[in-house]
Protein backbone atom coordinates (compact mmCIF):
# COMPACT_ATOMS: atom_id res chain seq x y z
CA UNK A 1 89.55 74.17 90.42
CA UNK A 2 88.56 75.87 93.83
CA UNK A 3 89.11 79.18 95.06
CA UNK A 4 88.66 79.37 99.37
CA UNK A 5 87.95 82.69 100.43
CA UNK A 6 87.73 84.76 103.87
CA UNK A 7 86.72 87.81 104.42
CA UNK A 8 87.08 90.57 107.43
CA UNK A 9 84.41 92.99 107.47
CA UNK A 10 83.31 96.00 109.45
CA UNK A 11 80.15 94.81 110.41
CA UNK A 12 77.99 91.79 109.85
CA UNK A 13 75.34 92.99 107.40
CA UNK A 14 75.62 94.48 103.90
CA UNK A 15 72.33 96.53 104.55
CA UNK A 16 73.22 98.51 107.48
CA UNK A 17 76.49 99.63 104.71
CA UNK A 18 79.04 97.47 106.53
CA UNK A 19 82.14 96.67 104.00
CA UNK A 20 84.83 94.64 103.48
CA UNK A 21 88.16 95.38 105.21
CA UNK A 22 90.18 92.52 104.25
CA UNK A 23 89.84 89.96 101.88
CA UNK A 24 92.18 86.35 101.17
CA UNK A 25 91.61 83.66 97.87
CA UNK A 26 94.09 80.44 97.66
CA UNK A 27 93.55 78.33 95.16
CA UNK A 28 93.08 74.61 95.49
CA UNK A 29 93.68 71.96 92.65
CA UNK A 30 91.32 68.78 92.19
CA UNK A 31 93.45 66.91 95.06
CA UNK A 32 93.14 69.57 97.67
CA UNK A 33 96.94 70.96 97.03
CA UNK A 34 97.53 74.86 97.22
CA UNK A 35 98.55 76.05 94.36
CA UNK A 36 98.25 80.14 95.11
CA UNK A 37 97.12 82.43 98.01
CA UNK A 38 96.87 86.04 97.77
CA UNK A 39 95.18 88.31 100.55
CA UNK A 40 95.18 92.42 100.99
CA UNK A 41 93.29 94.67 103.17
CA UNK A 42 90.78 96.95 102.40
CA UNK A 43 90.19 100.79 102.29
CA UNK A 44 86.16 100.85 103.05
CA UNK A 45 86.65 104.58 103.64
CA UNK A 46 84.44 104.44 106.85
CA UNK A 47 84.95 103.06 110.52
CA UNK A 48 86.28 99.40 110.47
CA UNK A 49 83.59 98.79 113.26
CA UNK A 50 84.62 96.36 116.04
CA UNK A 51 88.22 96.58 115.73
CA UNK A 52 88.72 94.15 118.82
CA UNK A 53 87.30 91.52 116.82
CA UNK A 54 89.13 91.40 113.87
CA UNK A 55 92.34 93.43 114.87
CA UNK A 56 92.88 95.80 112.13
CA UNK A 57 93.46 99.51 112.64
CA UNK A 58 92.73 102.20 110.24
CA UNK A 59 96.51 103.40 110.15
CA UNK A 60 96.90 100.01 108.50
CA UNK A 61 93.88 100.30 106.01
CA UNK A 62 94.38 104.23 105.17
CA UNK A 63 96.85 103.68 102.83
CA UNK A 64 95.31 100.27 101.43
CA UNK A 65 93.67 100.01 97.87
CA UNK A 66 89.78 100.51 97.72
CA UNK A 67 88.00 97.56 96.41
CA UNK A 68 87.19 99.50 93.27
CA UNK A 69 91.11 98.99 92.56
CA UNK A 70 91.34 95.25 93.91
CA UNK A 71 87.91 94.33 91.59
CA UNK A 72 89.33 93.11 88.40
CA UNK A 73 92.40 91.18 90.73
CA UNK A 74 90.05 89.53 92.71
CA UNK A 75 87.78 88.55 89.92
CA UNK A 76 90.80 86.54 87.80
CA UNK A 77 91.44 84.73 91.00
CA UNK A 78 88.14 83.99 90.88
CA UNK A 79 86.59 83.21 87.64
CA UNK A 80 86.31 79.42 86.14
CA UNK A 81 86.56 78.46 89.51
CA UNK A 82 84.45 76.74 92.55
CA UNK A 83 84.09 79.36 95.33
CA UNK A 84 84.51 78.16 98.24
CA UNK A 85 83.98 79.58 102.06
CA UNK A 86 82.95 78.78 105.60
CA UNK A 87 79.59 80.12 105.73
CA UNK A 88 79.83 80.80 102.08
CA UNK A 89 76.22 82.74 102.34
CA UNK A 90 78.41 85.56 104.51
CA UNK A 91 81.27 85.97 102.05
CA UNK A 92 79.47 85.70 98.82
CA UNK A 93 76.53 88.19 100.23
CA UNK A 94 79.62 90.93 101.41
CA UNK A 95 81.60 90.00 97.68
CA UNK A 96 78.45 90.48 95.49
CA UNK A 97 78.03 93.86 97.63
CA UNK A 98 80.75 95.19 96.77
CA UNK A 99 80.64 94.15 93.11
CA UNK A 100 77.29 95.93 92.74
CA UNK A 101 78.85 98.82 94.61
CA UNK A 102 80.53 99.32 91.24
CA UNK A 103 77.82 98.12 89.12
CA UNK A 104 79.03 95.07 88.33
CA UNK A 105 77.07 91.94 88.62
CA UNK A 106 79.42 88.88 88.83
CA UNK A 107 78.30 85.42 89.15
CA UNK A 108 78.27 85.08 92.82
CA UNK A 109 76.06 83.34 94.54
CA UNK A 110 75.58 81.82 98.18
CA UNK A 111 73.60 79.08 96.44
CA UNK A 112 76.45 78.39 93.72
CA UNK A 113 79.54 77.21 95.37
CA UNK A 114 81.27 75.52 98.28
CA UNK A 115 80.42 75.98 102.27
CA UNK A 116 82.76 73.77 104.22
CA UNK A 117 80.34 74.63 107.11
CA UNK A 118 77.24 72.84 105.65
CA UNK A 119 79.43 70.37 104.09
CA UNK A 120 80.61 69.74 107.52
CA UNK A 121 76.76 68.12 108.49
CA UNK A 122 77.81 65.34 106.01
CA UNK A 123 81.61 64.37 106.36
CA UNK A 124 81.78 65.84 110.45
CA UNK A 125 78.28 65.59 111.79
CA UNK A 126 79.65 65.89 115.62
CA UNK A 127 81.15 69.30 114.53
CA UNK A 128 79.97 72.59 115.63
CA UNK A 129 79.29 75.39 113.31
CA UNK A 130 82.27 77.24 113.57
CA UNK A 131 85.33 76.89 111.89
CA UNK A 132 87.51 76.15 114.63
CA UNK A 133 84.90 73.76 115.77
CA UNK A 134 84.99 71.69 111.69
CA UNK A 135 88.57 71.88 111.99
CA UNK A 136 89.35 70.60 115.28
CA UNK A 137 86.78 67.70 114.64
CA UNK A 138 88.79 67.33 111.60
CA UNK A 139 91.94 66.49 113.41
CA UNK A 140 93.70 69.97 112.12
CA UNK A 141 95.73 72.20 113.70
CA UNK A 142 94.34 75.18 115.62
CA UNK A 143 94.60 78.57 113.56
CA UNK A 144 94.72 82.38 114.56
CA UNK A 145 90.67 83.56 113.75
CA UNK A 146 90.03 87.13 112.46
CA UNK A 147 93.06 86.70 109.68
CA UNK A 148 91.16 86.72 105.94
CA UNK A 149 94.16 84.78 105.37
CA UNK A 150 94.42 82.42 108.56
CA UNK A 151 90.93 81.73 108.29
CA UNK A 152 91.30 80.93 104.11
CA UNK A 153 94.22 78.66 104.74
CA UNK A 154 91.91 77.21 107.49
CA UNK A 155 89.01 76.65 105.17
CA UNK A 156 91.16 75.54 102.41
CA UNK A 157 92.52 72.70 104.77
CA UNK A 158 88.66 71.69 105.48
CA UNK A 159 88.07 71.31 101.85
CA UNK A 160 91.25 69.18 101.44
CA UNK A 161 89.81 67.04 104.18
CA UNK A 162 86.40 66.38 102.61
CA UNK A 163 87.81 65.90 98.89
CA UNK A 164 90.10 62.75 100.45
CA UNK A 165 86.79 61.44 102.26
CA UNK A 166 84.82 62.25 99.23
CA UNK A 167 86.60 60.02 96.79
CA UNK A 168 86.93 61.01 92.59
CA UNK A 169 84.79 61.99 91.59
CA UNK A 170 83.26 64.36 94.26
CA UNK A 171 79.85 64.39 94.34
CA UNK A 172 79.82 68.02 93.62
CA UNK A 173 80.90 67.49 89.68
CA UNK A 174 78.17 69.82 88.54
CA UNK A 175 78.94 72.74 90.68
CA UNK A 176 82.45 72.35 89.30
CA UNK A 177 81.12 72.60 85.98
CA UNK A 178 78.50 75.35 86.73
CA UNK A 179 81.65 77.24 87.88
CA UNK A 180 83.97 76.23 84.87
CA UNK A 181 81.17 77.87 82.66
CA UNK A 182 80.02 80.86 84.62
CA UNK A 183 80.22 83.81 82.62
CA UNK A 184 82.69 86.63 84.40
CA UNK A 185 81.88 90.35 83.30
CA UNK A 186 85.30 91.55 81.74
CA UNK A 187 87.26 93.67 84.06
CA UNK A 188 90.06 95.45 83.79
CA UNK A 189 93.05 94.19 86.07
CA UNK A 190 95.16 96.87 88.17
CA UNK A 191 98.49 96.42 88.85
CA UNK A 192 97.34 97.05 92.90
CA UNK A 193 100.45 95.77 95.14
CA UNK A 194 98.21 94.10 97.90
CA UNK A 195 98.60 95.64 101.33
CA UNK A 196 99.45 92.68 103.71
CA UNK A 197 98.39 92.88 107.55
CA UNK A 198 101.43 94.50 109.68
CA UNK A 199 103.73 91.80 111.58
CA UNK A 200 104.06 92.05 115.66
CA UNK A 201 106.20 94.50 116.58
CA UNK A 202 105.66 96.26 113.24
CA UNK A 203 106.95 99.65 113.77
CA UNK A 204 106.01 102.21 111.42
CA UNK A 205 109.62 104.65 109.85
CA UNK A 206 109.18 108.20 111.99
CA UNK A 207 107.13 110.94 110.28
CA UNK A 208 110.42 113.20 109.75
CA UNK A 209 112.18 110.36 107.95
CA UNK A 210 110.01 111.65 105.07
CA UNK A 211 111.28 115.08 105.04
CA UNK A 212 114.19 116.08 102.52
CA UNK A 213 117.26 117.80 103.86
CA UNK A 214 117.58 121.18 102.14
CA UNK A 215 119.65 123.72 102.37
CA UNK A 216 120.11 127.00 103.38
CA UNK A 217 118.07 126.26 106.53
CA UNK A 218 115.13 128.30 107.74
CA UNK A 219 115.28 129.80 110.64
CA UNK A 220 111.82 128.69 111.60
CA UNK A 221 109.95 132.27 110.30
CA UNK A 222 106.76 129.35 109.98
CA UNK A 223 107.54 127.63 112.31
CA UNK A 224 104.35 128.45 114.46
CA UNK A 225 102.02 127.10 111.94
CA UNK A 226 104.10 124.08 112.21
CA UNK A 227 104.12 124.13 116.62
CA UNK A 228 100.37 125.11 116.29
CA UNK A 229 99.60 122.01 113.89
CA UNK A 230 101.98 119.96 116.52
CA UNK A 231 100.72 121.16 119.77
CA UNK A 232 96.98 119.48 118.37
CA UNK A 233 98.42 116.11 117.19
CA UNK A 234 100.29 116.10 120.73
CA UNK A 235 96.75 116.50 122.78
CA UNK A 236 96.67 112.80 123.24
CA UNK A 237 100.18 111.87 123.40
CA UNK A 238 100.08 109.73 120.55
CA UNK A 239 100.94 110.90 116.61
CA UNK A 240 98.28 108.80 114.48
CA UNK A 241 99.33 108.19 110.91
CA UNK A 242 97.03 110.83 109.83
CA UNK A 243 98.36 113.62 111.84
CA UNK A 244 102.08 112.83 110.65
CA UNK A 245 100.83 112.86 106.90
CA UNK A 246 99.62 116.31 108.49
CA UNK A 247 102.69 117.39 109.83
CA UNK A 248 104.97 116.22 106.64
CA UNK A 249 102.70 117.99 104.37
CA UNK A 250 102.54 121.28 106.39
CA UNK A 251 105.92 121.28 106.54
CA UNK A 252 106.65 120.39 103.01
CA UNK A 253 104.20 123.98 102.44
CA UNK A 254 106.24 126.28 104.64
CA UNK A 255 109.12 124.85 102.93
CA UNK A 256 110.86 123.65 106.21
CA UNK A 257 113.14 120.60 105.72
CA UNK A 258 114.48 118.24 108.24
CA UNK A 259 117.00 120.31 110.02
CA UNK A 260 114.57 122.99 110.44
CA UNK A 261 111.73 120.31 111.54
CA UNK A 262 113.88 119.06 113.97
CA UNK A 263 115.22 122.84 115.57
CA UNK A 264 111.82 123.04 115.86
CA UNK A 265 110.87 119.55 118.07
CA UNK A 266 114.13 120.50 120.02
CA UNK A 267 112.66 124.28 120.94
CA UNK A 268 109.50 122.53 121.33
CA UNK A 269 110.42 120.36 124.22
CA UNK A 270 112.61 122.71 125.74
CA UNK A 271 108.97 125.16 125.78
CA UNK A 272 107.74 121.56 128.04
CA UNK A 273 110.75 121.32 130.09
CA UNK A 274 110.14 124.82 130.99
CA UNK A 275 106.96 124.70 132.11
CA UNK A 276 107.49 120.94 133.97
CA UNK A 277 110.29 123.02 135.86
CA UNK A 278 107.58 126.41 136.92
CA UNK A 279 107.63 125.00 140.51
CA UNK A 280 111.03 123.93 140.38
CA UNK A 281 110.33 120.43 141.11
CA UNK A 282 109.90 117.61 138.44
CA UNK A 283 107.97 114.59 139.00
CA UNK A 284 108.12 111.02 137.39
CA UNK A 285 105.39 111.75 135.97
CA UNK A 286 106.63 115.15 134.12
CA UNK A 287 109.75 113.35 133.16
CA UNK A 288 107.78 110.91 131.87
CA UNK A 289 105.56 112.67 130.16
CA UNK A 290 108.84 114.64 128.60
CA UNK A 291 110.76 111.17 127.44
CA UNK A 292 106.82 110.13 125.77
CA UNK A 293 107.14 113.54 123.89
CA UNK A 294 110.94 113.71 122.81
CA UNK A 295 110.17 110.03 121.40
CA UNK A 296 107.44 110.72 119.60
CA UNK A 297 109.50 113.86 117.91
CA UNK A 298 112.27 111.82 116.97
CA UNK A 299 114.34 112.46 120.15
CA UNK A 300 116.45 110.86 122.81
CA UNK A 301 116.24 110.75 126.59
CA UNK A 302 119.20 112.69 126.33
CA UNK A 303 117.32 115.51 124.58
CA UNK A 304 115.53 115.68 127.14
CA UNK A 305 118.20 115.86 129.70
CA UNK A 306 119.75 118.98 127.92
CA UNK A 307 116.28 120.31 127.68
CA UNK A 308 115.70 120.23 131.35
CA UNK A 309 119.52 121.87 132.32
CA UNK A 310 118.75 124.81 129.90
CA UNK A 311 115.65 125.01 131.63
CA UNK A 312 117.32 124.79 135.38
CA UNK A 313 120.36 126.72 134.51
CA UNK A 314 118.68 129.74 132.09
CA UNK A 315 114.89 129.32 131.83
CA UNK A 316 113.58 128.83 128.60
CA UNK A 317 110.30 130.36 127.09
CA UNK A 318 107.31 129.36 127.60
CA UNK A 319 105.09 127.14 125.29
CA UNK A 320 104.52 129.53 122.20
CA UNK A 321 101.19 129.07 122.95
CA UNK A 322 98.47 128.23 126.15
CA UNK A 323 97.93 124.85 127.16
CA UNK A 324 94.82 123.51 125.28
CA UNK A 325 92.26 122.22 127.71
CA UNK A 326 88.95 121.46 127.97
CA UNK A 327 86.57 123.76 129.73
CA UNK A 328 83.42 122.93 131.35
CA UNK A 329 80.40 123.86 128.02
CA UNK A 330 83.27 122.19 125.43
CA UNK A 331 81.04 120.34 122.89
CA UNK A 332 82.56 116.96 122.59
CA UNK A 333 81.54 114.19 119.87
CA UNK A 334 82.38 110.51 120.12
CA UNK A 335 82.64 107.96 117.19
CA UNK A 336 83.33 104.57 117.00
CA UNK A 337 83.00 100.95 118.88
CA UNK A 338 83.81 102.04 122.30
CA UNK A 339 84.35 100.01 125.35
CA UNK A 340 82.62 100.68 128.13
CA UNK A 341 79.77 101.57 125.76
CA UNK A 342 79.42 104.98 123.86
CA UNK A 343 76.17 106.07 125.91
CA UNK A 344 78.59 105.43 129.14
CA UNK A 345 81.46 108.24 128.04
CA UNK A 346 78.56 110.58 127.17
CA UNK A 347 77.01 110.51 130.53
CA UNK A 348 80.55 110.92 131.99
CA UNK A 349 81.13 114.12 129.73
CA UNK A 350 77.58 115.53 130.63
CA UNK A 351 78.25 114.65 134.49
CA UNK A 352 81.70 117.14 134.18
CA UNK A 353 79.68 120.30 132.54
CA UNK A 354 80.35 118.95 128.74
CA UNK A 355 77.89 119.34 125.70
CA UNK A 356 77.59 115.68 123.70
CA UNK A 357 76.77 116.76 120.80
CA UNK A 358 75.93 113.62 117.28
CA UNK A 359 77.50 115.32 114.65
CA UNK A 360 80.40 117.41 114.29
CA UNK A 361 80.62 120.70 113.17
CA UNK A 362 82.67 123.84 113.38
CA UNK A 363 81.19 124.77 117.39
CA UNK A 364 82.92 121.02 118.30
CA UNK A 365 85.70 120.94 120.33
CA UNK A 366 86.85 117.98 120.51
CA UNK A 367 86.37 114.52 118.83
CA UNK A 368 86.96 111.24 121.06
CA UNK A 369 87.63 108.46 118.72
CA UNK A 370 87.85 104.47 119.65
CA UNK A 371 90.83 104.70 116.86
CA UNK A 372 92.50 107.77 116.27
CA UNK A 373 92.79 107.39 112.49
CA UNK A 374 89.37 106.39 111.72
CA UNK A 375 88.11 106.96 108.45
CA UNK A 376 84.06 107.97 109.62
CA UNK A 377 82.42 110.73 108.55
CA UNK A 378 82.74 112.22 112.14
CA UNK A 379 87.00 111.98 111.52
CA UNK A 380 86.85 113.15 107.82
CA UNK A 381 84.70 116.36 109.06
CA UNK A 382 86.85 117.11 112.22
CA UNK A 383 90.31 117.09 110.00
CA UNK A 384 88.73 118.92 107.64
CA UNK A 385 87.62 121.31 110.38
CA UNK A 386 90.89 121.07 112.55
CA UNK A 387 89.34 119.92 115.39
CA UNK A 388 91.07 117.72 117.58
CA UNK A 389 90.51 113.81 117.17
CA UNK A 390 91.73 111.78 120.30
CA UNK A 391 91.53 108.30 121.71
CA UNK A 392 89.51 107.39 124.77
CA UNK A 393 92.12 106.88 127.24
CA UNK A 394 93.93 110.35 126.58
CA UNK A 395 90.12 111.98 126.90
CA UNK A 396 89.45 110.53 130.01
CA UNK A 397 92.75 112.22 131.08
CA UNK A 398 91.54 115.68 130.00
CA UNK A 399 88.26 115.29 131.84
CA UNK A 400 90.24 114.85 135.15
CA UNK A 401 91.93 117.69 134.30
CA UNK A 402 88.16 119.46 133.58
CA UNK A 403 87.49 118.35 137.27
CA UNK A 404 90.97 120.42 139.27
């Protein structure tokens, strides 16, 4: 009978290219019941704009279908039935966009349908617009916003509570039948398993976990293509999900498997330990630096502890290769919803003897991005260039450094 939907989005207008990111549909018999609810993110294979609003990061969404694959899905959970949304004019506006992204021109319609928030004028005319305002007028529970499928389930609830006002039959019998009748374009259905938002405390399985032991081991004659490769995706203390794809598959290439992976994360922190120990004195700050490292490489504190007495009682090499810095001329890019605003970290860069430059391209140094994994066309270009892409916070770390 009715299908509720919510959508996240990157941006609030289909003509400045913004897409869907996630997107939720529960079904709703003639009584209000739930009979079905489905919801996946997105892959819109560009920024997901202001990520503080709607909480979803692009390690989640990178490996999430594109809605070219979630099209025919979405339409049988759709078709013969009354769509339904808060704000429906949003929704159906961002749902027919991406339909006609694929040249496909469904029966969607802002005027055709459901919105629970104009219904709201009739059956809660003390309500605000929004939907936590319908629904707390409404005597429902509060919900968490942002969620495609929070927000659905919130929407759906609405609905239930105007159909027992309403009486049978509703007085919307003709859009019901409008629906019923609307002719769907046929589409082919993908067997897509939907990507569900990650739980609290999700933790994502370590990068090496996805390397196959082999044997005989190599006795790392690669292995600086591998440190090289490592010493960029350890800039900003932090491994994003793209640069451990980067790391598995350059290993996988030089044919190194786990054992020799991990020789190599062990020689690598002892190369750290060394250098932490140059003065002979380590800091909290060195050791913690060190534990942040060996963690991120699959290691233990204790790891580190043996690194630091080879280090004390021997001396181990230095790095295999010079500490990457910034130096005062570096052209830097920035990309993404930043906060204090973009045109803030650009003066800041310019104020230290950095070039801001709009675009990347081979001369760029460095790219700061709000999300490490972003999917812009800044990100794409600087992977494909091997340019460094780091968050703010590790940036503004390096420019301190600019300034000893």
């Amino acid at each position: 009978m009715y299908a509720v939907i919510d959508l996240e989005t990157t941006g609030l207008r289909t003509s400045w290219h913004d897409r869907v990111v996630e997107v939720a549909v529960i079904h709703l018999d003639s009584a209000g019941q739930v009979t079905h609810e489905w919801c996946s993110l997105v892959n819109p294979d560009r920024d997901l704009g202001p990520q503080l609003i709607h909480g979803i990061s692009a390690a989640e969404v990178r490996r999430a279908p594109e809605f070219s694959r979630l099209a025919g899905h979405v339409a049988s959970l759709l078709r013969g039935r009354v769509l339904v949304a808060h704000n429906l004019h949003f929704d159906a506006a961002f749902l027919l966009a991406e339909y006609r992204r694929l040249r496909i021109e469904p029966p969607i319609s802002p005027a055709e349908g459901l919105c629970t928030m104009r219904l709201a004028g009739h059956f809660l005319p003390a309500a605000g617009r929004s939907l936590h305002d319908c629904c707390r007028a409404a005597g429902l529970p509060p919900h968490q916003a942002h969620s495609a499928l929070h927000d659905a389930r919130a929407a759906a609830q609405l609905l239930a509570h105007y159909l027992r006002d309403a009486g049978t039959p509703p007085p919307w019998t003709s859009v019901i039948d409008a629906a019923a009748a609307a002719p769907w374009p046929p589409l082919a259905t993908e067997a897509v398993v939907p990507v569900p938002r990650r739980g609290p405390g999700h933790r994502e399985e370590h990068f090496l976990a996805r390397l196959v032991d082999r044997l005989p081991r190599l006795r790392e004659p690669q292995g600086d293509a591998y440190l090289d490769l490592l010493d960029q995706a350890l800039l900003d203390r932090h491994i994003s999900a793209n640069e451990a794809d980067a790391l598995v598959a350059t290993a996988e290439e030089l044919g190194l498997a786990r054992v020799d992976v991990d020789h190599l994360h062990h020689t690598y922190l002892a190369s750290l330990a060394a250098v932490a120990l140059e003065d002979n004195v380590l800091t909290s700050a060195e050791r913690h630096d060190l534990d942040q490292v060996a963690s991120l490489l699959g290691l233990q504190a204790s790891d580190v502890d043996h690194a630091l007495k080879a280090a004390r009682d021997v001396g181990a090499a230095r790095p295999h290769a010079k500490s990457w810095r910034l130096q005062a001329g570096d052209l830097v890019v920035f990309t993404g919803a930043m906060e204090p605003p973009r045109s803030s970290w650009e003066e800041d860069a310019r104020a230290a003897g950095l070039q801001v430059g709009d675009n990347v391209t081979k001369k760029t140094r460095l790219l700061v991005a709000a999300d490490p994994d972003s999917m812009s066309g800044k990100a794409k270009k600087a992977r494909q260039y091997g340019i460094p892409v780091v968050h703010p916070i590790a940036y503004r770390r390096m420019l301190a450094d600019l300034g000893r």
